[in-house]
N, C-alpha and C. Protein backbone atom coordinates (compact mmCIF):
# COMPACT_ATOMS: atom_id res chain seq x y z
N UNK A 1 43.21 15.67 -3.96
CA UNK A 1 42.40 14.68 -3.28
C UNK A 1 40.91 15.05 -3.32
N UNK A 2 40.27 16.38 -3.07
CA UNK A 2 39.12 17.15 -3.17
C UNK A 2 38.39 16.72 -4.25
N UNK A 3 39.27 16.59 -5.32
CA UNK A 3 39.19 16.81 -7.00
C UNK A 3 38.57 15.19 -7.31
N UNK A 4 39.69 14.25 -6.50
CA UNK A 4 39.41 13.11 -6.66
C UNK A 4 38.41 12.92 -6.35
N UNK A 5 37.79 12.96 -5.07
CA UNK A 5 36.28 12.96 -4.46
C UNK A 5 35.37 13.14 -4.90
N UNK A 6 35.31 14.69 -5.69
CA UNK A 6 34.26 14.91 -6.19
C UNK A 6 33.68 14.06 -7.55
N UNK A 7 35.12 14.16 -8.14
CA UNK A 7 34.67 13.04 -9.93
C UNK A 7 34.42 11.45 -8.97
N UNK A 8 34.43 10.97 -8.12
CA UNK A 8 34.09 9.98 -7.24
C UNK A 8 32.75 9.54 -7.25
N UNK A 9 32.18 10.62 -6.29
CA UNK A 9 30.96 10.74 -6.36
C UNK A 9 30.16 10.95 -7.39
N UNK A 10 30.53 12.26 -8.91
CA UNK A 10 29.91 12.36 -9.55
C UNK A 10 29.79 11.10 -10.58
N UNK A 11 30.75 10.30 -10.54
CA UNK A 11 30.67 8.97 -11.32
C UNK A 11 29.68 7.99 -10.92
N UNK A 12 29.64 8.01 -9.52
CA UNK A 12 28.70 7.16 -8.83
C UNK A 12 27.07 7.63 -9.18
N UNK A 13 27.03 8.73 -9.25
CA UNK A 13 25.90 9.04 -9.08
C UNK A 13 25.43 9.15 -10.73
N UNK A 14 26.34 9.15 -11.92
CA UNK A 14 25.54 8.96 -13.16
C UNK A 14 25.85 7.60 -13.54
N UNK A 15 26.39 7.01 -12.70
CA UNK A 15 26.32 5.27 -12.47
C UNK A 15 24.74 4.88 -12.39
N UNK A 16 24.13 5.79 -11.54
CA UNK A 16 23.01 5.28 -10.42
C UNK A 16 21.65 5.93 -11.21
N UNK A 17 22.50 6.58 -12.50
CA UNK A 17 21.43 7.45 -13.38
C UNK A 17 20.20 9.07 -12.68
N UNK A 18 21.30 9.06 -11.73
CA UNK A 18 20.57 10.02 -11.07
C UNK A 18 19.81 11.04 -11.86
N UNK A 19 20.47 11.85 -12.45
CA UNK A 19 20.21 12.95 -13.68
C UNK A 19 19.01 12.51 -13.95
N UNK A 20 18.49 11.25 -14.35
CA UNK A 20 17.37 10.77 -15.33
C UNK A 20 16.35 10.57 -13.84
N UNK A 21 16.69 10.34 -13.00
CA UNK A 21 15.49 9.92 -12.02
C UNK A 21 15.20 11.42 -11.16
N UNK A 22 16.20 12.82 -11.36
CA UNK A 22 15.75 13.81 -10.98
C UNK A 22 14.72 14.34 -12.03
N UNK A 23 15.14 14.03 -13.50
CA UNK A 23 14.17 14.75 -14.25
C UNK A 23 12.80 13.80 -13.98
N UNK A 24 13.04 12.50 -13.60
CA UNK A 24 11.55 11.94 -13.82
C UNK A 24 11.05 12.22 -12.33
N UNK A 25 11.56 12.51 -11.39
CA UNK A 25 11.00 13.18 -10.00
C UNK A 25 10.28 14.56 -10.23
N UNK A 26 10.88 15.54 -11.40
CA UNK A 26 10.37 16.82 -11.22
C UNK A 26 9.03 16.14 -12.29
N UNK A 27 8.92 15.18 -12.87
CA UNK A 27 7.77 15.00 -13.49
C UNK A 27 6.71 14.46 -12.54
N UNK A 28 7.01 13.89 -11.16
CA UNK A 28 6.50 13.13 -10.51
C UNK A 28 5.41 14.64 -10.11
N UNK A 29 6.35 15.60 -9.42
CA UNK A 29 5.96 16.98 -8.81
C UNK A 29 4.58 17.41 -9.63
N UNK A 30 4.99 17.11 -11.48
CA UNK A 30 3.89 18.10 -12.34
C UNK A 30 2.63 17.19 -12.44
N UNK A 31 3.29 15.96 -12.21
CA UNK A 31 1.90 15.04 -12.07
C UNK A 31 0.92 15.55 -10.59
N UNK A 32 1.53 15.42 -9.74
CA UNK A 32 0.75 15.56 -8.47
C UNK A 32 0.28 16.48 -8.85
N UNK A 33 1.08 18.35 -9.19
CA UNK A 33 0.25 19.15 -9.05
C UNK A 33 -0.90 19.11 -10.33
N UNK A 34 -1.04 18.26 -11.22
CA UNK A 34 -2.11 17.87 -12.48
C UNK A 34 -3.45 17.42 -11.71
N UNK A 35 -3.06 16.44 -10.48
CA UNK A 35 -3.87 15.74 -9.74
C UNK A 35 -4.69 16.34 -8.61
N UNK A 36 -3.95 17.49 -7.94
CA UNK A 36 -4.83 18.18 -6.68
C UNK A 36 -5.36 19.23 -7.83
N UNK A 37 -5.22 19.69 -9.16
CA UNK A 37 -5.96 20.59 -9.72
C UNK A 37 -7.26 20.33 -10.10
N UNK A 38 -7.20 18.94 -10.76
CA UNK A 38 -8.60 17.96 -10.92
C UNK A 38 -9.03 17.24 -9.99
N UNK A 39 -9.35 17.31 -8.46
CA UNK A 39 -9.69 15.80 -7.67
C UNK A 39 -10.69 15.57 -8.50
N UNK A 40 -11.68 15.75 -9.24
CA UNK A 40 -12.71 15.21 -9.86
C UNK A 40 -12.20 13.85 -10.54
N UNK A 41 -11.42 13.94 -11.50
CA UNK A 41 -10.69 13.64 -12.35
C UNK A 41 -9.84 12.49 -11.56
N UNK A 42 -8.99 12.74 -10.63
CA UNK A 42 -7.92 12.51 -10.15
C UNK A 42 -8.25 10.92 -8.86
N UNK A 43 -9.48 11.71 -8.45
CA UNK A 43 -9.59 10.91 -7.43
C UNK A 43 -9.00 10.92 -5.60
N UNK A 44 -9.08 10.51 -4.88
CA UNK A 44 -8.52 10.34 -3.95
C UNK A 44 -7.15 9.98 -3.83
N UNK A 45 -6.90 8.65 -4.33
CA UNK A 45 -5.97 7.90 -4.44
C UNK A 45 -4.87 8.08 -5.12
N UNK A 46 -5.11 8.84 -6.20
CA UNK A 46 -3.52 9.42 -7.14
C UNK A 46 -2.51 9.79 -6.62
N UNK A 47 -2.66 10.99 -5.32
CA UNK A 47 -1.20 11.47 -4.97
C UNK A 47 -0.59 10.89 -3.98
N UNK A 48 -1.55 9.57 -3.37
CA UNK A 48 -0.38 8.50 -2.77
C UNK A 48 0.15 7.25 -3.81
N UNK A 49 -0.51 7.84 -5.16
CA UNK A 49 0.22 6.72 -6.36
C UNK A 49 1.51 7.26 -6.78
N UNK A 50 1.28 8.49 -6.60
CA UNK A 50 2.13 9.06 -7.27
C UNK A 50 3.82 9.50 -6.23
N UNK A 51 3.04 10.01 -5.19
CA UNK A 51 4.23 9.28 -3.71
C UNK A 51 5.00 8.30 -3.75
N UNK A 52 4.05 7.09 -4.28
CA UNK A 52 4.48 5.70 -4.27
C UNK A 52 5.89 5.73 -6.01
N UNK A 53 5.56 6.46 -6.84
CA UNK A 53 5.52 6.34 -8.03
C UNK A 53 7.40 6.99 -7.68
N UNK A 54 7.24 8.00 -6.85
CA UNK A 54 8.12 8.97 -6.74
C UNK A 54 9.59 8.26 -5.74
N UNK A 55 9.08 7.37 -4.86
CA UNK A 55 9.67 6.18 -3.91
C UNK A 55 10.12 4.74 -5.14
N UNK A 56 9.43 4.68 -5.56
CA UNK A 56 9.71 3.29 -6.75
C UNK A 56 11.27 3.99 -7.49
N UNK A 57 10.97 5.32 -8.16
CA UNK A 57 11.81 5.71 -9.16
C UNK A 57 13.56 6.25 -7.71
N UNK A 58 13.28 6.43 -6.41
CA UNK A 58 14.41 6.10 -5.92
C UNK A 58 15.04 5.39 -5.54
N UNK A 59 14.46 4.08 -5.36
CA UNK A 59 15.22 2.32 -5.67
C UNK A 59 15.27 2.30 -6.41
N UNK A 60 15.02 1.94 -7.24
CA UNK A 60 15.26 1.65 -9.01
C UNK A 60 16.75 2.27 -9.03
N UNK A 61 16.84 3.83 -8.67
CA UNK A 61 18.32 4.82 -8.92
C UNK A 61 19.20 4.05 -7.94
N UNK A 62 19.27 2.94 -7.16
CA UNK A 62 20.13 2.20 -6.27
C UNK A 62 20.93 1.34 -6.59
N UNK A 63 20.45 0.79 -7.70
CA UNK A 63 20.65 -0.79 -8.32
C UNK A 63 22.13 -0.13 -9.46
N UNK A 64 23.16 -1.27 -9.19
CA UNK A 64 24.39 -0.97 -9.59
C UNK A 64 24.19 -1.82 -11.26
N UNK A 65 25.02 -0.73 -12.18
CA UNK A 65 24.90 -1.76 -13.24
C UNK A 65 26.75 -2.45 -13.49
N UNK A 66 27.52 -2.53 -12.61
CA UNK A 66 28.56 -2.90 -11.98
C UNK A 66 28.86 -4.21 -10.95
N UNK A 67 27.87 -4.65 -10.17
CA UNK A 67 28.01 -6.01 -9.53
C UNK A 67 29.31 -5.77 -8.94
N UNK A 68 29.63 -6.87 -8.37
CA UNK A 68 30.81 -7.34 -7.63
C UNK A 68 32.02 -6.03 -7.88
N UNK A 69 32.52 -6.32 -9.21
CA UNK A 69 33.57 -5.10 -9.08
C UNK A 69 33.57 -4.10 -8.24
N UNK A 70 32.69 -3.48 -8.26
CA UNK A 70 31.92 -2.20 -7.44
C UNK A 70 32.47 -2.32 -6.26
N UNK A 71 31.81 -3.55 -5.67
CA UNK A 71 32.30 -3.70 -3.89
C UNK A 71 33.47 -4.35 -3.73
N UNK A 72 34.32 -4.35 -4.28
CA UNK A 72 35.95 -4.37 -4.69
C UNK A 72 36.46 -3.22 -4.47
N UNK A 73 35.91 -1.64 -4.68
CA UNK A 73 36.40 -0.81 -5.01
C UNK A 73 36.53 -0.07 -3.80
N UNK A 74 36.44 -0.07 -2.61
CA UNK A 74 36.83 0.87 -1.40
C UNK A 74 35.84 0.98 -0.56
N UNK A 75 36.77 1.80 0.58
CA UNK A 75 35.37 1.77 1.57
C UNK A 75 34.71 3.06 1.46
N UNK A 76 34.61 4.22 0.37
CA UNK A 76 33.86 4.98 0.51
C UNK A 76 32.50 4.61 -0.36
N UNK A 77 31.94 3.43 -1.03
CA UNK A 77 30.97 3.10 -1.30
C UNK A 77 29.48 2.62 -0.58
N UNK A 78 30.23 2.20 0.74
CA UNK A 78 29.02 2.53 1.87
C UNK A 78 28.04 3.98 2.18
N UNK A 79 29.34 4.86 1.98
CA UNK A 79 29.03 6.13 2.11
C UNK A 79 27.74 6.88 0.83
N UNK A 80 28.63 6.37 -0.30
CA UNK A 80 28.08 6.94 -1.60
C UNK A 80 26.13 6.73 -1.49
N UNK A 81 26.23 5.01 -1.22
CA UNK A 81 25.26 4.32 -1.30
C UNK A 81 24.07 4.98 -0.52
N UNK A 82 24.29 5.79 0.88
CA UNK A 82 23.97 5.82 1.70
C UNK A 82 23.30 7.83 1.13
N UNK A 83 24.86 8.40 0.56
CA UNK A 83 24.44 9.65 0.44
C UNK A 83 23.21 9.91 -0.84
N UNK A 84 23.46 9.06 -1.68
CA UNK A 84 22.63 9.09 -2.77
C UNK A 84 20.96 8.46 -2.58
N UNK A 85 21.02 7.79 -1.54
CA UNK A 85 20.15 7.34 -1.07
C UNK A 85 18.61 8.16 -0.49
N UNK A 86 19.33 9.20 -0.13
CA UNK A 86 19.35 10.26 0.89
C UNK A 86 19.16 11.46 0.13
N UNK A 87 19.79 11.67 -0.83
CA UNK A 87 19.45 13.09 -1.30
C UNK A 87 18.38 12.45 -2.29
N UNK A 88 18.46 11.43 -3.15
CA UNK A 88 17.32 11.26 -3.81
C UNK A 88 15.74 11.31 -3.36
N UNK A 89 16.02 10.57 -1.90
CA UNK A 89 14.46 10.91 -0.88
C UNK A 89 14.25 12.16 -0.78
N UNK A 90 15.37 12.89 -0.83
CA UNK A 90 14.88 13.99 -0.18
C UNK A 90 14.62 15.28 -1.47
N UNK A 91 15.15 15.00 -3.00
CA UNK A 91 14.97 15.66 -3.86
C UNK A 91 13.15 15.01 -4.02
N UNK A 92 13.04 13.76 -3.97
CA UNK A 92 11.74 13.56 -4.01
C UNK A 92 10.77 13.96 -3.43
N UNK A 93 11.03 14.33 -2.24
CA UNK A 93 10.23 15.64 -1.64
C UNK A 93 10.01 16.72 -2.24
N UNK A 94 11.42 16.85 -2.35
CA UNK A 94 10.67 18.61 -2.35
C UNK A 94 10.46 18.82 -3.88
N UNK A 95 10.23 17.68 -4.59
CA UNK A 95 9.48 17.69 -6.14
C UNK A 95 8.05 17.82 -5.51
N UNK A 96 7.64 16.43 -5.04
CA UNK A 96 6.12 16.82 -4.31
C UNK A 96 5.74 18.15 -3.51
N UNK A 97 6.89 18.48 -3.09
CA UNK A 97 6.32 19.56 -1.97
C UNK A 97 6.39 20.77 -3.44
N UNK A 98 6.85 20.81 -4.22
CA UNK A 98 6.76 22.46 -5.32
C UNK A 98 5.76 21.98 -6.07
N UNK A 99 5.13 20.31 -6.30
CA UNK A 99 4.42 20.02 -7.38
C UNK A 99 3.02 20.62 -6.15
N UNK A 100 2.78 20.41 -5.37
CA UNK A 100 1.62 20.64 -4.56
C UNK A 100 1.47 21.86 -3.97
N UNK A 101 2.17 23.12 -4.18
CA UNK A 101 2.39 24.15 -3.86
C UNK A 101 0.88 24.71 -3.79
N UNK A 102 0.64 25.83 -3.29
CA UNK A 102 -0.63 26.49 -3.63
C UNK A 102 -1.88 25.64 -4.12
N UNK A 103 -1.77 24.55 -3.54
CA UNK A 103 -2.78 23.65 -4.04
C UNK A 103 -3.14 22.74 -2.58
N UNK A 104 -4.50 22.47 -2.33
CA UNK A 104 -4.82 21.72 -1.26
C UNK A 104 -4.39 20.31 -0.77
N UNK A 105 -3.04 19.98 -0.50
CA UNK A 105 -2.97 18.37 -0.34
C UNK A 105 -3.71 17.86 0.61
N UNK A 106 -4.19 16.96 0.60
CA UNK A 106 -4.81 15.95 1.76
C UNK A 106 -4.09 15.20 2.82
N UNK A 107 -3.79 15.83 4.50
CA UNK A 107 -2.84 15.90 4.80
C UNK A 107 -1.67 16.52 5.14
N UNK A 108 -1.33 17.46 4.26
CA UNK A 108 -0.32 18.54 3.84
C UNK A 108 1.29 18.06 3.84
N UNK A 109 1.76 18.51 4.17
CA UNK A 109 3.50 18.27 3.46
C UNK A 109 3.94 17.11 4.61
N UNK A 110 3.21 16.86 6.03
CA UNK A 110 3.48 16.11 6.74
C UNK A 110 3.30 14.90 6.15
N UNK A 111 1.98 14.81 5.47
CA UNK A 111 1.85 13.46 5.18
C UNK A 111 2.43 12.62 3.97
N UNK A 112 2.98 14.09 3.24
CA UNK A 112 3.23 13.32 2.49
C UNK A 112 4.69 13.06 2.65
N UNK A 113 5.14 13.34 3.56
CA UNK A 113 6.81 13.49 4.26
C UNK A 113 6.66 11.75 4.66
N UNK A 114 6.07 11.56 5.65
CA UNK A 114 5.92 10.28 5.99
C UNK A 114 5.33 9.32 4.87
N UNK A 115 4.56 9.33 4.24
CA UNK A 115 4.36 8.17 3.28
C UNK A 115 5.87 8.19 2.57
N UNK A 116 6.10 9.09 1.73
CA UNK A 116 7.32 8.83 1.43
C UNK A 116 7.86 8.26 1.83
N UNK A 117 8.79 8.92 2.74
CA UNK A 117 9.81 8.26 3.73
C UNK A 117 9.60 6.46 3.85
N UNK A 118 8.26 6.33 4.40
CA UNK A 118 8.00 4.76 4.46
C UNK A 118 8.03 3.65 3.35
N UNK A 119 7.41 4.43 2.24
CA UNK A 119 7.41 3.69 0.85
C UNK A 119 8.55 3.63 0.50
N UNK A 120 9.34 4.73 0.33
CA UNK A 120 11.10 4.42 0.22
C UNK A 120 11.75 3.31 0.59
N UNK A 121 11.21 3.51 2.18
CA UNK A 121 12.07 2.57 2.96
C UNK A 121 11.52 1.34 2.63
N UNK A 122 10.47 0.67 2.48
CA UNK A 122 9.90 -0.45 1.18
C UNK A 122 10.89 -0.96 0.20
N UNK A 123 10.58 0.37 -0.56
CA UNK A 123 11.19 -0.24 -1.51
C UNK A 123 12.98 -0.25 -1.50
N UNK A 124 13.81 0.20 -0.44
CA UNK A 124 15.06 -0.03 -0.55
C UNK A 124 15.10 -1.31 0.07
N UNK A 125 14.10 -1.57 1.17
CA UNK A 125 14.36 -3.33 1.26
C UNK A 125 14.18 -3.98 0.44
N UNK A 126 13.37 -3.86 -0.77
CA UNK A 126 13.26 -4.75 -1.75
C UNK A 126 14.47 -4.50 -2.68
N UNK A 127 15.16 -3.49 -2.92
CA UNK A 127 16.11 -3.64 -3.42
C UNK A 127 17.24 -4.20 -3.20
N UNK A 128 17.49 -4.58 -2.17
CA UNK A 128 18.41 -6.12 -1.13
C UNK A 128 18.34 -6.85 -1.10
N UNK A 129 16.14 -6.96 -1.56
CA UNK A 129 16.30 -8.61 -1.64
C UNK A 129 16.03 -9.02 -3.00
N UNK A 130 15.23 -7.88 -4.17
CA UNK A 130 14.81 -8.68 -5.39
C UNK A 130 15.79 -7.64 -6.43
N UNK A 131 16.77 -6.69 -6.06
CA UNK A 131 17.71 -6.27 -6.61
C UNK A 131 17.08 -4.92 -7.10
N UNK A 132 17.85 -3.83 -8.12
CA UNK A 132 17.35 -2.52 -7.95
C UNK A 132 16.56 -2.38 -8.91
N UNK A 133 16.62 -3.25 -10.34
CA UNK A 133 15.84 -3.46 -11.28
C UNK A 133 14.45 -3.83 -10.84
N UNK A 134 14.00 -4.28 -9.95
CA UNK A 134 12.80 -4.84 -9.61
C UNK A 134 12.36 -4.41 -8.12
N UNK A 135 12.75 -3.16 -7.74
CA UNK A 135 12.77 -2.33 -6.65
C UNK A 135 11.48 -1.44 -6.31
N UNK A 136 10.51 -1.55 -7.55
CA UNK A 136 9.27 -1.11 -7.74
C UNK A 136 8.23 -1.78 -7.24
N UNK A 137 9.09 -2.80 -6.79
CA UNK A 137 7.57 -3.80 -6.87
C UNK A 137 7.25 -3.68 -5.42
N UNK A 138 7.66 -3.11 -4.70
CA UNK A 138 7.73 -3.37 -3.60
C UNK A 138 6.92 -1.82 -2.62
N UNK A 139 7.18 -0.52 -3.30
CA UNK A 139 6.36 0.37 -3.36
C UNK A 139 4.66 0.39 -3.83
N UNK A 140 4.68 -0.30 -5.12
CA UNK A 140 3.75 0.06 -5.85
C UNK A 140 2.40 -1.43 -4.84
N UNK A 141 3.14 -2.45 -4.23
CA UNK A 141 2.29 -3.46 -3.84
C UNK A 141 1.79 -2.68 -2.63
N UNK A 142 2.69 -1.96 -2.19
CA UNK A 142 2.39 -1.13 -0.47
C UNK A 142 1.15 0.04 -1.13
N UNK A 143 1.28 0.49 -1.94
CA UNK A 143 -0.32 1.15 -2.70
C UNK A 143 -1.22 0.73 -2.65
N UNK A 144 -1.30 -0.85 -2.96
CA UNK A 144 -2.48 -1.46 -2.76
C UNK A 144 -3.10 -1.98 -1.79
N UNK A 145 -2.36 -1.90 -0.71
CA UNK A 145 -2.19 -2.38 0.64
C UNK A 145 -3.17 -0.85 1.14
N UNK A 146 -2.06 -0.19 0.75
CA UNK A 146 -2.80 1.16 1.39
C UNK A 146 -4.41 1.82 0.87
N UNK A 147 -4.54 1.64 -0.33
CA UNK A 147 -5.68 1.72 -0.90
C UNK A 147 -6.92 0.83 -0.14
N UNK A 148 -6.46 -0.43 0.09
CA UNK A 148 -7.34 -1.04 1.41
C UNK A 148 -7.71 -0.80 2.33
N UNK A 149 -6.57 -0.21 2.74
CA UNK A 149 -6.34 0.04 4.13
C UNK A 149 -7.06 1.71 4.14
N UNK A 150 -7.69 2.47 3.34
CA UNK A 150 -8.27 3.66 3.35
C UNK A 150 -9.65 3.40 2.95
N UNK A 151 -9.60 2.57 2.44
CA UNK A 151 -11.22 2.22 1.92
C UNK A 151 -11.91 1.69 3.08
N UNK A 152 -11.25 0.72 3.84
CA UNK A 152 -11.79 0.05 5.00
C UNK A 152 -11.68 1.04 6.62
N UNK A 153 -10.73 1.86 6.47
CA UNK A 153 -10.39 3.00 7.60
C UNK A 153 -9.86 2.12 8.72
N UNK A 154 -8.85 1.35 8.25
CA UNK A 154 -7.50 0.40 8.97
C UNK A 154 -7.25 1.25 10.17
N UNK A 155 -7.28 0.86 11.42
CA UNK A 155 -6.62 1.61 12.36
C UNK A 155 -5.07 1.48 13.07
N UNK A 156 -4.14 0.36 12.50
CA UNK A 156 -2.89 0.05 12.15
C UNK A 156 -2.26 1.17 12.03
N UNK A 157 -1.02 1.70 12.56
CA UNK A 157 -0.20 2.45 12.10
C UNK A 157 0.74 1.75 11.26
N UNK A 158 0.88 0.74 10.47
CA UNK A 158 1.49 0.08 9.93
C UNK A 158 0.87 0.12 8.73
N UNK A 159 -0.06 1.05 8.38
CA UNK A 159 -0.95 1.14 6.94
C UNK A 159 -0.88 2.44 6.61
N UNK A 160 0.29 3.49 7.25
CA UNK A 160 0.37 4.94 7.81
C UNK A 160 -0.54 5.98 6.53
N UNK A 161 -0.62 5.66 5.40
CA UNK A 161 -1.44 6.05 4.39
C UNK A 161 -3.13 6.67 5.13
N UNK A 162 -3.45 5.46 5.96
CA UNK A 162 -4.84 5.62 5.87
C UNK A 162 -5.23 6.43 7.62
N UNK A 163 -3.75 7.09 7.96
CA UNK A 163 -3.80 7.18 9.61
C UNK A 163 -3.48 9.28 9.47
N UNK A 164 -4.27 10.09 10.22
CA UNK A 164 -4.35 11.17 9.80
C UNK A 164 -2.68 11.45 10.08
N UNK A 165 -2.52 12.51 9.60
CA UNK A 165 -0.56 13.13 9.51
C UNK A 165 0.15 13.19 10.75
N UNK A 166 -1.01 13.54 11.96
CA UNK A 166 -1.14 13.81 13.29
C UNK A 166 -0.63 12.38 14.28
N UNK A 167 -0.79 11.43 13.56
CA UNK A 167 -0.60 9.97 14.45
C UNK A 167 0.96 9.42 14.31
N UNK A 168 1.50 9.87 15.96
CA UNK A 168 2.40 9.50 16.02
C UNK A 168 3.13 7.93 16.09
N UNK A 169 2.04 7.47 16.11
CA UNK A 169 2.22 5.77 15.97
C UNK A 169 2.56 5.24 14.09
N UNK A 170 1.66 5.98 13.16
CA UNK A 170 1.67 6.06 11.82
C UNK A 170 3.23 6.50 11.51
N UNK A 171 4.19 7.94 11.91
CA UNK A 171 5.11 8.37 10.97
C UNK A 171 6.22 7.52 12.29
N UNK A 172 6.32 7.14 13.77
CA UNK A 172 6.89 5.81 13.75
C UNK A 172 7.44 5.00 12.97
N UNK A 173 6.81 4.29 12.61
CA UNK A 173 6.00 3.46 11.97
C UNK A 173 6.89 3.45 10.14
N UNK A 174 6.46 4.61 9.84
CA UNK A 174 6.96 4.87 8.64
C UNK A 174 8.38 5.25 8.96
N UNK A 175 8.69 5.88 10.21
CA UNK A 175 10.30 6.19 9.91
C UNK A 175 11.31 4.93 10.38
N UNK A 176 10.77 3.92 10.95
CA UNK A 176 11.17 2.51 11.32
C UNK A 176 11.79 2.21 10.02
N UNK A 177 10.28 1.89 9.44
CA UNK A 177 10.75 1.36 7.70
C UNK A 177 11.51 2.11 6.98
N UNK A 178 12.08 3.39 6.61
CA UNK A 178 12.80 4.13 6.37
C UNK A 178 14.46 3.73 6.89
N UNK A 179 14.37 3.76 8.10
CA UNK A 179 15.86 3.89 8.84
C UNK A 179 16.42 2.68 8.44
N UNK A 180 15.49 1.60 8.57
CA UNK A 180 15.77 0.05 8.17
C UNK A 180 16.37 -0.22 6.81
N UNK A 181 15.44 0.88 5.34
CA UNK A 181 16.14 0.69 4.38
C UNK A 181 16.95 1.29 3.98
N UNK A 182 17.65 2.54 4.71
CA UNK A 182 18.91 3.03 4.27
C UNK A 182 19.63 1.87 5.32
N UNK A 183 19.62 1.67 6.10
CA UNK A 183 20.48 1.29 7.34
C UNK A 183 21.23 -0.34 5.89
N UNK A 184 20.10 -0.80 5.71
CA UNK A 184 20.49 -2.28 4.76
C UNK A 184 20.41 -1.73 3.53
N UNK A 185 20.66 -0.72 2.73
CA UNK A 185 20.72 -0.29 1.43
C UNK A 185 22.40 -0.06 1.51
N UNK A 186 22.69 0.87 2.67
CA UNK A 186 23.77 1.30 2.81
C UNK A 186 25.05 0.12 3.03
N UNK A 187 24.31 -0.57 3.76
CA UNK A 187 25.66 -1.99 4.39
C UNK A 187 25.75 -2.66 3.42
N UNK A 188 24.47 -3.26 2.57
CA UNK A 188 24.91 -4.46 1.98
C UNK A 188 24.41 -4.13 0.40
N UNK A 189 24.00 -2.91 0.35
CA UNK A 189 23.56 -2.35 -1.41
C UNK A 189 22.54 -3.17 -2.02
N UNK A 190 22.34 -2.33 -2.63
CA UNK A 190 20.93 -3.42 -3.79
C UNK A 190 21.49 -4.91 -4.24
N UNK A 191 20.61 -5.83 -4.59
CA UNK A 191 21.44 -6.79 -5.20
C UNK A 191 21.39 -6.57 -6.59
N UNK A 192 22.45 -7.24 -7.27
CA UNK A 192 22.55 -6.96 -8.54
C UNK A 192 21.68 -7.62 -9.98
N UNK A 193 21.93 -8.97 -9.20
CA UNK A 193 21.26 -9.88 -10.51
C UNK A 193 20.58 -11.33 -9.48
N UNK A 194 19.78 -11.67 -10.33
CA UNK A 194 19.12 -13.42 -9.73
C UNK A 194 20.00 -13.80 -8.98
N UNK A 195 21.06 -13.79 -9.41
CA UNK A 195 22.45 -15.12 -9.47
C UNK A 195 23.23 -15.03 -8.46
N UNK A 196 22.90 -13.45 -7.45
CA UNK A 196 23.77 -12.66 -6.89
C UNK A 196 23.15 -13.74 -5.45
């Protein structure tokens, strides 16, 4: 039964192309740390693109290329949905957190704990509603939102990007949106297609 479980999960999860979205997470890591080496170069704004970049590529890993059959198949797929969900956020961390190592983040590991977390949770709602293929769009628009929202010095905790690491109203805020998109990633999964 153990045995069964495990080829279970491991099916699910090169279903979900995990393998390919850990290697493009540890690329996410070499980018950031490319970016706090140059701020000249880099700018301000890169390593919440690249946050964002790192949140896009774990919806995207949500989206079933299976449809309906899938949720035919038992009740441990709530679970799967939910665990993969979960370790991918959290491998996405700690890509950022080794890509930024010994290097000055803006913020530090708090902030970028919470943007994450929030942009995630973004984009797994968009993966419910515009499916997992198009699960990016929904991170990468919250960039531009946030890029506003830092240029102008937004005092919203609902713009948590532009609110120092310290504001407990900001990672709120961001862990709301988080809980919300595993909570509806997990129940009702990405959608699959238009048609769905």
């Amino acid at each position: 039964m153990r045995l069964a479980g495990l080829q279970l999960v491991r099916l699910y999860l090169f279903s979900r192309r995990a393998p390919a979205t850990l290697v493009a997470l540890v690329a996410c890591g070499v980018a950031l740390r490319a970016a706090l080496q140059w701020p000249s170069i880099s700018g301000g704004g890169l390593a919440l693109l690249i946050e964002a970049g790192a949140a896009a590529l774990v919806t995207v890993a949500c989206g079933s290329p299976f449809g309906e059959p899938e949720r035919a198949t038992g009740r441990w797929l709530p679970w799967l949905r939910f665990g993969a969900a979960l370790g991918l956020t959290a491998a996405a961390f700690g890509a950022l957190a080794a890509g930024s190592a010994a290097a000055h983040l803006p913020g530090g590991y708090l902030a970028v704990l919470r943007n994450l977390a929030g942009v995630t949770g973004i984009g797994l709602l968009c993966a419910v509603v515009l499916g997992g293929a198009l699960a990016w769009i929904g991170p990468m628009a919250y960039v531009v939102l946030a890029e506003v929202a830092l240029k102008d010095a937004w005092k919203t905790p609902w713009a948590w990007p532009a609110r120092p690491p310290e504001d407990h109203g900001a990672a709120l805020c961001a862990g709301l949106v988080f809980v919300a998109g595993m909570v509806v990633v997990t129940v009702r999964g990405a959608r699959d297609s238009i048609h769905e």
